[in-house]
Protein backbone atom coordinates (compact mmCIF):
# COMPACT_ATOMS: atom_id res chain seq x y z
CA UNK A 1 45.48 37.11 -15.58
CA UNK A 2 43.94 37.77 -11.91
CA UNK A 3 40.54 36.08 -13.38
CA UNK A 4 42.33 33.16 -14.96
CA UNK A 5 44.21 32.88 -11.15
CA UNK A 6 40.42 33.50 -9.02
CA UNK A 7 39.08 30.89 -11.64
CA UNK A 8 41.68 28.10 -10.99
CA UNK A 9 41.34 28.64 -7.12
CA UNK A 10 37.12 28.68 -6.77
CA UNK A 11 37.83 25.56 -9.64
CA UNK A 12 39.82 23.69 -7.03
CA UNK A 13 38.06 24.16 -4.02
CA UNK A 14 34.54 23.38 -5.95
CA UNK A 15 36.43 20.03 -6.72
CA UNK A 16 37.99 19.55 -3.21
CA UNK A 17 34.57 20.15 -1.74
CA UNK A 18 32.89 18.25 -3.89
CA UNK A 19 35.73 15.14 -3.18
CA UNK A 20 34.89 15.84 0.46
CA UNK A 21 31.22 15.42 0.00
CA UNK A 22 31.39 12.16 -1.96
CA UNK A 23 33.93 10.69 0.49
CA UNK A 24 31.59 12.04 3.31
CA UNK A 25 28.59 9.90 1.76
CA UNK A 26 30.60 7.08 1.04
CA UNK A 27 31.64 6.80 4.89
CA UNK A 28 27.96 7.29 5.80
CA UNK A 29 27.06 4.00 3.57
CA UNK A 30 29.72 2.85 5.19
CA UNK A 31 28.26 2.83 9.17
CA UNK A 32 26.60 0.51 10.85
CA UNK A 33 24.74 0.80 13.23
CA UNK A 34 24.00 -1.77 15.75
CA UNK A 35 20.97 -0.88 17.72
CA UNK A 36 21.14 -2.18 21.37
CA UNK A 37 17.75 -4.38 22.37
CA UNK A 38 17.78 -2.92 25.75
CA UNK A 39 15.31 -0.54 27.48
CA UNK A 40 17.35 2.85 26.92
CA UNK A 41 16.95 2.81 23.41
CA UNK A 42 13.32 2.26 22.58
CA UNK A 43 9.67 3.46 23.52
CA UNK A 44 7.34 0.52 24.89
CA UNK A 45 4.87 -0.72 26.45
CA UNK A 46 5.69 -1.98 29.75
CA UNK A 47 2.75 -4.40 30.01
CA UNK A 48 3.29 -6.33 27.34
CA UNK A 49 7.11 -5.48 26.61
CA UNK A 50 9.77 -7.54 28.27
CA UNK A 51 13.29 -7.17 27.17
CA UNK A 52 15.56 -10.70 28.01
CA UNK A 53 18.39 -12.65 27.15
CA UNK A 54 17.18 -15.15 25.22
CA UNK A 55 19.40 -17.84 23.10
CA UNK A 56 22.92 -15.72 24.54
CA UNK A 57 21.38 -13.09 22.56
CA UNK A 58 19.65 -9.70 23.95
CA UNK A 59 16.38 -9.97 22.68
CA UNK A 60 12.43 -8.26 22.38
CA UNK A 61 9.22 -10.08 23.16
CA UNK A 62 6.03 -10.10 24.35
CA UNK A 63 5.01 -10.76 28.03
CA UNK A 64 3.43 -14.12 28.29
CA UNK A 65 3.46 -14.22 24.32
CA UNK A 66 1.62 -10.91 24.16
CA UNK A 67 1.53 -8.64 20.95
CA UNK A 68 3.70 -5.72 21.53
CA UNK A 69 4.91 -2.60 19.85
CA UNK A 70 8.38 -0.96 20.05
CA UNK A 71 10.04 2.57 18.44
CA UNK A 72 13.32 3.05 18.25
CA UNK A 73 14.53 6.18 19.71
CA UNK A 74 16.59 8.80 18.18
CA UNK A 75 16.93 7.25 14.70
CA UNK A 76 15.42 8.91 11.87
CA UNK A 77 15.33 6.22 8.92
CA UNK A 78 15.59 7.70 4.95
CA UNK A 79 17.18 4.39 2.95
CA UNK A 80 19.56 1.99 3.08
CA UNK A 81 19.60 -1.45 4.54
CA UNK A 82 18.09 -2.79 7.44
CA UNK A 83 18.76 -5.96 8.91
CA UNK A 84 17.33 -8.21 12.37
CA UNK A 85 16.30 -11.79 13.09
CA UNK A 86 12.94 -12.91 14.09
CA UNK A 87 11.75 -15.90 15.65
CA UNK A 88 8.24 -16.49 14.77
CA UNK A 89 6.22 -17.52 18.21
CA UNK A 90 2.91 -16.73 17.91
CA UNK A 91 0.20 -15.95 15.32
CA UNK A 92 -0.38 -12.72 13.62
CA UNK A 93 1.41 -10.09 11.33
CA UNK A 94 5.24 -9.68 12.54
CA UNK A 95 7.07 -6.57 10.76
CA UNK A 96 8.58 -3.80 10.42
CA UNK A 97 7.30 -0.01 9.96
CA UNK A 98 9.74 2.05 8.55
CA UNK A 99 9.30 6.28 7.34
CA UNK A 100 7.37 6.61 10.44
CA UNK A 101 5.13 10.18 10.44
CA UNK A 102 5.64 11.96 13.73
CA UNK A 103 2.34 10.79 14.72
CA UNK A 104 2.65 7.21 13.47
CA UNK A 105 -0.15 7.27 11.31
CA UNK A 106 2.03 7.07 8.27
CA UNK A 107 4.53 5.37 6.55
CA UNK A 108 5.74 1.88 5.09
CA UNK A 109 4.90 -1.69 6.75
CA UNK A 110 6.79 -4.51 5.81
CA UNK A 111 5.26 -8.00 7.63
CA UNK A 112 4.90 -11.97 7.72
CA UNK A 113 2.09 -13.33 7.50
CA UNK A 114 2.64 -16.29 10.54
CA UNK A 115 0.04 -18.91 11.17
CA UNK A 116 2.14 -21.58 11.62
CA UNK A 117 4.16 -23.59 9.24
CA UNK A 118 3.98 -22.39 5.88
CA UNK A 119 5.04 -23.73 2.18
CA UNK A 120 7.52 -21.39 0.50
CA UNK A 121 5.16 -21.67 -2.76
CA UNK A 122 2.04 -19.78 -0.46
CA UNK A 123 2.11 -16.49 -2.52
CA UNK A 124 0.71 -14.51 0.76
CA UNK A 125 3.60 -15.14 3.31
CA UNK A 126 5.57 -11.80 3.50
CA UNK A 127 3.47 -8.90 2.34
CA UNK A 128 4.17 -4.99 2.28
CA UNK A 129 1.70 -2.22 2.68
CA UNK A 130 1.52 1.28 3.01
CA UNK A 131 0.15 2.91 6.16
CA UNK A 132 -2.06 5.78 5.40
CA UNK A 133 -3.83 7.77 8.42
CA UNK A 134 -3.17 4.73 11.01
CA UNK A 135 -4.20 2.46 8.61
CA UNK A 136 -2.82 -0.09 6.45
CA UNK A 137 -3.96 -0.44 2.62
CA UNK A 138 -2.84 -4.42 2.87
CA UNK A 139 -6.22 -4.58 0.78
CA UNK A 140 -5.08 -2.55 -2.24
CA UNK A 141 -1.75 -4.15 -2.43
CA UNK A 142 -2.74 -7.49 -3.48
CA UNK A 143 0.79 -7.44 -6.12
CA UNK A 144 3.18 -6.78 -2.89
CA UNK A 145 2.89 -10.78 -1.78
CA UNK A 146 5.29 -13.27 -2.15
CA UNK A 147 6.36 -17.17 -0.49
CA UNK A 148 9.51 -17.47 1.34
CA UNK A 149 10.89 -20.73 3.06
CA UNK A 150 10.03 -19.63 6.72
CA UNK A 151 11.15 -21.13 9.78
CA UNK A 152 9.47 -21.68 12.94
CA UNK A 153 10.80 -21.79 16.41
CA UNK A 154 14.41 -20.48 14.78
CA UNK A 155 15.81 -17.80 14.07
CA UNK A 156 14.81 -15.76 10.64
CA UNK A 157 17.30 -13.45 9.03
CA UNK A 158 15.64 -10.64 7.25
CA UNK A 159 16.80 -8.11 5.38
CA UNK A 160 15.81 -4.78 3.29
CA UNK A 161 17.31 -2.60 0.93
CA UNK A 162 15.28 0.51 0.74
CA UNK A 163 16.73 3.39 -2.09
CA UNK A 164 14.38 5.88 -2.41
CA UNK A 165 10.79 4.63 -3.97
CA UNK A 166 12.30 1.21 -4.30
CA UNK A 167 12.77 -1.78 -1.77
CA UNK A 168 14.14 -5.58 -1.63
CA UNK A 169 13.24 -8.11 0.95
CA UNK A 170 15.60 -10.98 1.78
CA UNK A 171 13.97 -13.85 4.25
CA UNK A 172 16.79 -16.21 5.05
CA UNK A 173 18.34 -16.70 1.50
CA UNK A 174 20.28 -13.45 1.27
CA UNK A 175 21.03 -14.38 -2.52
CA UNK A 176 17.67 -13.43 -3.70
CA UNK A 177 15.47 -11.28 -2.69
CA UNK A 178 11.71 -12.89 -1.81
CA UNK A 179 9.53 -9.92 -2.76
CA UNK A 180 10.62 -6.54 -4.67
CA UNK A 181 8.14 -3.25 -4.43
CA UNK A 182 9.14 -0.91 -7.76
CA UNK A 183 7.06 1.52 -6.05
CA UNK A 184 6.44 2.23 -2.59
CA UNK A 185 3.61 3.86 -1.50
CA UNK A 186 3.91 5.40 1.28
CA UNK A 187 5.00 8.90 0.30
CA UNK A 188 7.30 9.41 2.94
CA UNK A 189 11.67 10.03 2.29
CA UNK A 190 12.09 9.61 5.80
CA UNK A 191 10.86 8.82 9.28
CA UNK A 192 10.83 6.62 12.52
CA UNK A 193 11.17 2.40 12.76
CA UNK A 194 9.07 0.00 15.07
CA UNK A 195 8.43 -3.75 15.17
CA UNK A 196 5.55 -5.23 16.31
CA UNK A 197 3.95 -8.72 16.81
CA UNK A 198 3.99 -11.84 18.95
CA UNK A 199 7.18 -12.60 18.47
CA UNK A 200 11.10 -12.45 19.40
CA UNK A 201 13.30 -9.80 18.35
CA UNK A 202 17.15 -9.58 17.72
CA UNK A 203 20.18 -8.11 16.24
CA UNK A 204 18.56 -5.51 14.43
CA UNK A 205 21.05 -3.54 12.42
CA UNK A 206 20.67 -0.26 10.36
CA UNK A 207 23.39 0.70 7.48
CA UNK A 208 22.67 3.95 6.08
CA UNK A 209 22.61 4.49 2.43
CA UNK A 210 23.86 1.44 1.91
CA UNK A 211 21.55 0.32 -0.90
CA UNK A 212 23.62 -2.24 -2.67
CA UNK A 213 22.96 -0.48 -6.28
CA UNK A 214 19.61 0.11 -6.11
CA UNK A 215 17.97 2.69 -7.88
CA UNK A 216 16.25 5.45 -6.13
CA UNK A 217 13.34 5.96 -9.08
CA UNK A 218 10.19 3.65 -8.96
CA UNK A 219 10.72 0.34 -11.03
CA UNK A 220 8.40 -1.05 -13.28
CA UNK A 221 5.26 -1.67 -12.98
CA UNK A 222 3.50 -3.55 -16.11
CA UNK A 223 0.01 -1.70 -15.20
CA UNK A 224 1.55 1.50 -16.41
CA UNK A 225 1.87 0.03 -19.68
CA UNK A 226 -1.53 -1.36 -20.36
CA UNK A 227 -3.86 1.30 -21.79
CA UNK A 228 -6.92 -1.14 -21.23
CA UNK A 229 -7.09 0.29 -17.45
CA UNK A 230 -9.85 3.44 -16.84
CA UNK A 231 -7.41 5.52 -14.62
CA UNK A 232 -9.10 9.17 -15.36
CA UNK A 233 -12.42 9.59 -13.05
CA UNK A 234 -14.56 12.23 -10.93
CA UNK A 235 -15.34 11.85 -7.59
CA UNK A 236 -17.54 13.70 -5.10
CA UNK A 237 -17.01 14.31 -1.76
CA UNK A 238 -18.01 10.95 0.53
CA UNK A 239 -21.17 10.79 2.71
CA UNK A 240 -21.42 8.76 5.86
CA UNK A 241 -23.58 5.70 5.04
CA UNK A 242 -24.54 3.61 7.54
CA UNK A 243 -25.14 0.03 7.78
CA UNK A 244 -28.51 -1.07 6.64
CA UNK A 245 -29.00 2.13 4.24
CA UNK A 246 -28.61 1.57 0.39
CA UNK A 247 -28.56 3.82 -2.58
CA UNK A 248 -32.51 5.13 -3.58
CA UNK A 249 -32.87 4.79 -7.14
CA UNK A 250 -35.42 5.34 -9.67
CA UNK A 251 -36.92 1.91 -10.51
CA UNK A 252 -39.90 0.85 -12.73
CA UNK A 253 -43.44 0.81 -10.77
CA UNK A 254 -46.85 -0.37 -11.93
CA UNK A 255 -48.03 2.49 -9.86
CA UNK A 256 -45.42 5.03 -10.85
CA UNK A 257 -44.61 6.30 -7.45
CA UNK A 258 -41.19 5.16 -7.43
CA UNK A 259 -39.79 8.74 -8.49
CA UNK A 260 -37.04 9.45 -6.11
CA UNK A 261 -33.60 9.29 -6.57
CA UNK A 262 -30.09 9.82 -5.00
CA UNK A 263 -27.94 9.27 -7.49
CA UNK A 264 -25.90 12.37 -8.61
CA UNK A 265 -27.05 15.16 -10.47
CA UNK A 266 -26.86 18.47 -12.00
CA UNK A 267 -25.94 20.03 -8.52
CA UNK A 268 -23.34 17.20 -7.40
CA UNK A 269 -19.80 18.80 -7.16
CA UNK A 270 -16.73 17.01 -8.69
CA UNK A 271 -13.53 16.74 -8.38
CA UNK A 272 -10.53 14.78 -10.90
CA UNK A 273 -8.86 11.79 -8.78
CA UNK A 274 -6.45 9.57 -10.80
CA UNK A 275 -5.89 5.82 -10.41
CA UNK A 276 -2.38 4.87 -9.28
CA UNK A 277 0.59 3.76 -10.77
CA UNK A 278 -0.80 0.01 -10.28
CA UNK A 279 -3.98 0.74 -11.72
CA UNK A 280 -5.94 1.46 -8.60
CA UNK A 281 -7.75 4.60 -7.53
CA UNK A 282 -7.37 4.89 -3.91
CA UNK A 283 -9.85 6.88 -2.06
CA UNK A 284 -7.80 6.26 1.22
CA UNK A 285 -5.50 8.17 -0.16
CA UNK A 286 -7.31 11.63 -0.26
CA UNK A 287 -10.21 10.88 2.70
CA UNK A 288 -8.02 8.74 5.05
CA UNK A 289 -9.05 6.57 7.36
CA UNK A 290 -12.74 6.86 10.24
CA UNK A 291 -12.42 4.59 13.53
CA UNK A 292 -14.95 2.52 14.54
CA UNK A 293 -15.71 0.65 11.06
CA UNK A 294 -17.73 3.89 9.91
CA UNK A 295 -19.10 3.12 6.63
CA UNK A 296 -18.50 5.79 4.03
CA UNK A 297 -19.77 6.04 0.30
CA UNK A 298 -18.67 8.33 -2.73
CA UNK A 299 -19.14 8.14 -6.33
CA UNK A 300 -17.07 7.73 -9.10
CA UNK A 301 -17.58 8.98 -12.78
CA UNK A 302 -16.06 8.70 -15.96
CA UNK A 303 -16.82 8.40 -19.83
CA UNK A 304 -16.16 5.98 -22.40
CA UNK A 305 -16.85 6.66 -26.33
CA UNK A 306 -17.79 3.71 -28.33
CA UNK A 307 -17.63 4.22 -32.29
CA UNK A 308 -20.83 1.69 -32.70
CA UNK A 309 -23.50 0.18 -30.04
CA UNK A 310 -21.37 -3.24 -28.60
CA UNK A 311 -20.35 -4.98 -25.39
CA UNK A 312 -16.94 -5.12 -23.56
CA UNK A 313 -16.26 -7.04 -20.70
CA UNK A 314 -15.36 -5.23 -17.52
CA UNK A 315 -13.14 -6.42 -14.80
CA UNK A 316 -13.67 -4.91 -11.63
CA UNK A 317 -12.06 -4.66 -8.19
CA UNK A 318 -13.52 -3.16 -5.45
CA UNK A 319 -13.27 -2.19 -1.54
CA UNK A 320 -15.84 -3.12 0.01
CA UNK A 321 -19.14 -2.21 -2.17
CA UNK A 322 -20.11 -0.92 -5.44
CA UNK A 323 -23.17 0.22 -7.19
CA UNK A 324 -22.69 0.38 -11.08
CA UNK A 325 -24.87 2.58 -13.46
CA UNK A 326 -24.18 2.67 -17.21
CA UNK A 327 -26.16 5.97 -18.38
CA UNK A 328 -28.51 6.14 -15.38
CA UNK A 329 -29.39 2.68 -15.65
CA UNK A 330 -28.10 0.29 -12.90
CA UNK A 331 -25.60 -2.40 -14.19
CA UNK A 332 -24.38 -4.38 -11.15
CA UNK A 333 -24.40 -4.52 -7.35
CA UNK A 334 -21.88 -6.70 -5.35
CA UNK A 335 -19.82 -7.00 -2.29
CA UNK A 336 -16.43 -8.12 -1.24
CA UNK A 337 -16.46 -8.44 3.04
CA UNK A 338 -13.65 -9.72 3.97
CA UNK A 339 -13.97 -12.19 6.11
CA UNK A 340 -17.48 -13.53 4.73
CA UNK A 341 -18.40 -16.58 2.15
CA UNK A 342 -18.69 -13.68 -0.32
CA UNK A 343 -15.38 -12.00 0.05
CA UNK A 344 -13.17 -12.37 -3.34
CA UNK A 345 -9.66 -12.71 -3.80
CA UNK A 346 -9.60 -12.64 -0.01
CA UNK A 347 -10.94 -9.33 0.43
CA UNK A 348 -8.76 -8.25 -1.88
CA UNK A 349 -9.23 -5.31 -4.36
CA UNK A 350 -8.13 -6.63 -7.72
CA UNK A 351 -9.25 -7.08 -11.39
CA UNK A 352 -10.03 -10.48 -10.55
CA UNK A 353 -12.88 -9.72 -8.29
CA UNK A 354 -15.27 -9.72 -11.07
CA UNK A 355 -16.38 -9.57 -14.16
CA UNK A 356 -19.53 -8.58 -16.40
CA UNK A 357 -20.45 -6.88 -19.83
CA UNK A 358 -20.98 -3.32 -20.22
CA UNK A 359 -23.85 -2.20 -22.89
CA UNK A 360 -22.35 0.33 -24.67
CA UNK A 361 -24.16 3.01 -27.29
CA UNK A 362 -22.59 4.33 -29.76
CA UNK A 363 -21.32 7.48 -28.90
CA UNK A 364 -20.63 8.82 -25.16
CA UNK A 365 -21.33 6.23 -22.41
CA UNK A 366 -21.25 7.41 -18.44
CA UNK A 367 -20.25 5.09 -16.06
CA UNK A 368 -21.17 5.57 -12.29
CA UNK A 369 -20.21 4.20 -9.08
CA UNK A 370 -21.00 4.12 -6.04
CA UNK A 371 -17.89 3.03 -3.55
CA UNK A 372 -19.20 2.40 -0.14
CA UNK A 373 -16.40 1.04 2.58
CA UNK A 374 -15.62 0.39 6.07
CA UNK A 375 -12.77 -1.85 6.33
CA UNK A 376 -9.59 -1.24 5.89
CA UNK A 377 -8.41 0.59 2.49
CA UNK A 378 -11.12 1.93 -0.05
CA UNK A 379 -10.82 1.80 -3.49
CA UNK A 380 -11.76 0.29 -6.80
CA UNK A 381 -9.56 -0.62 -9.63
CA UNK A 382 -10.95 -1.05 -13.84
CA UNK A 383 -10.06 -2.80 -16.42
CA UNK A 384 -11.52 -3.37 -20.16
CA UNK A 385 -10.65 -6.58 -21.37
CA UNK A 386 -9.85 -4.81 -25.25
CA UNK A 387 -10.42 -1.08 -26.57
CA UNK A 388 -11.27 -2.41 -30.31
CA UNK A 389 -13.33 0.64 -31.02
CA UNK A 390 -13.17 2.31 -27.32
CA UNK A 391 -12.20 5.64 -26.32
CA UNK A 392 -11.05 6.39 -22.72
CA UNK A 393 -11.18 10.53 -21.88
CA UNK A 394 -8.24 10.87 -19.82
């Protein structure tokens, strides 16, 4: 009887805690918080910062239409909804960072794209990209694009649900949301918020937890479905490579004195690496970032069994070089510079970048490559065009 009683009582205060808890979160998703754009509450620079009443509104900007940077004090971000208006005044990438590291180098970057007037049907408007080491991987994030009907010299309303891996941008039309990331990639649950650009900033608003329904788990992503993708690879550890070097190979010679070679051998040590969840394997992501555009180069290895001697087209995307050897023999050698006549997809990595036939043997087939990069994020991203007769080792 005295069990049955201590049962029913640690029963009922398990259930009144747990009623407390719920109705504690609930009142959480419940706040909002209304972040003053005054001085006190945010770390700036002075020379280019200016804080103003602008439009009867309390308002950022830049000095004399300067780019600026501002972090909010005091407010450690995990998910929910954020909210602010932005009027676009100047040229450049306007946004948001959000899951700010302590040191700023990391975290997620949400941004327009503002060059002027724009046509809500110009895919590359509002983009999203993860910062890695100080630097942003807007180059292996080609998917996280999308148009939006963007105003200039008015007031934008922008808004973002963020629920664990998952966010939704509104731009304006708070009905729909103009781009959706199932995934992203910044790796962070929680951190600081800034804004940055050449613009003016207002009524920014933070609601925590309030993420209308969203699901906390990544979405889908149709990559993860499509077995044609080489996602399983070796890599070595990268080299500094300067400009104006290039990879010594052996090569045919009438006088046979062309016998040296720095390709990878039998005393090259390698390690697995894995392509993402959108296909891409992202060097950034284990050797982070080198100032001063140093140019870096590592290669990649995998395997692919063929059950007869054929071709299969290969589409490749890569940042910013590659060097391509099926079984020790080179394949292909191409660039993508942003920037240049010969960037592709806009110095992009994607599948789209390009294309060309692999020789396969029947049997095992090696594929090498070497990845050199300076510029932003490094990777390189594979894709079969059918496995009729293909084996990946995974």
């Amino acid at each position: 009887m005295k069990q049955s009683v201590l049962f029913i009582v640690f029963f009922s205060l398990t259930v009144c805690c747990a009623a407390q808890r719920t109705k504690a979160k609930k009142e959480i998703a419940g706040t909002e918080i209304k972040i003053p754009m005054t001085p006190a509450y945010w770390e700036f620079d002075t020379s280019v910062t200016e804080f103003v009443t602008y439009k009867n509104t309390n308002v950022i900007k830049g000095k004399d239409g300067k780019g600026f940077q501002v972090f909010l004090k005091n407010e450690i971000f995990s998910e929910g909804t954020i909210e602010f208006d932005v009027e676009l005044s100047g040229m450049g990438f306007p946004g948001i960072n959000f899951r700010m590291s302590e040191d700023r180098k990391n975290g997620e970057n949400f941004y327009i794209r503002s060059f002027g007037p724009v046509q809500p049907e110009a895919r590359n408007t509002l983009q999203y990209a993860a910062l890695i080491d100080g630097m942003s991987i807007w180059d292996l994030s080609d998917e996280y694009q999308a148009g939006a009907a963007v105003y200039q010299n008015k007031w934008n309303h922008i808004k973002l649900v963020i629920s664990g891996k998952q966010m939704k941008a509104y731009v304006n039309d708070m009905n729909k949301p103009a781009l959706i990331v199932p995934e992203l990639e910044g790796r962070r649950d929680s951190g600081s918020i800034s804004l940055s650009g050449n613009v003016v900033y207002a009524n920014l608003v933070i609601k925590p937890n309030a993420t209308e329904g969203l699901g906390p788990e990544a979405g889908y992503i149709s990559t993860c479905n499509d077995t044609r993708y080489l996602r399983s690879w070796m890599i070595n550890a990268p080299k500094d490579f300067p400009f104006g070097k290039e990879i010594i190979m052996p090569l045919p010679s009438m006088y046979g004195k062309l016998n040296t070679s720095e390709l990878p051998d039998s005393t090259t040590q390698w390690m697995p690496i894995q392509a993402e969840s959108r296909g891409i394997v992202n060097l950034s992501r284990i050797y982070g970032h080198k100032e001063n555009d140093s140019r870096r180069m590592a290669w990649l290895k995998t395997t692919i069994q063929s059950d007869k001697v054929q071709e299969k087209t290969l589409r490749l995307g890569f940042s910013d070089e590659v060097w391509v050897f099926i079984n020790g023999q080179m394949l292909y050698v191409d660039k993508n510079y942003f920037g240049t006549p010969q960037q592709k997809s806009g110095g992009r990595c994607t599948v789209e970048n390009t294309s060309f036939k692999l020789p396969l043997k029947e049997g095992e087939n090696e594929i090498l490559i070497g990845l050199a990069n300076y510029f932003y994020g490094w990777g390189v991203v594979a894709r079969l065009d059918d496995m009729d007769g293909i084996k990946i080792f995974r």
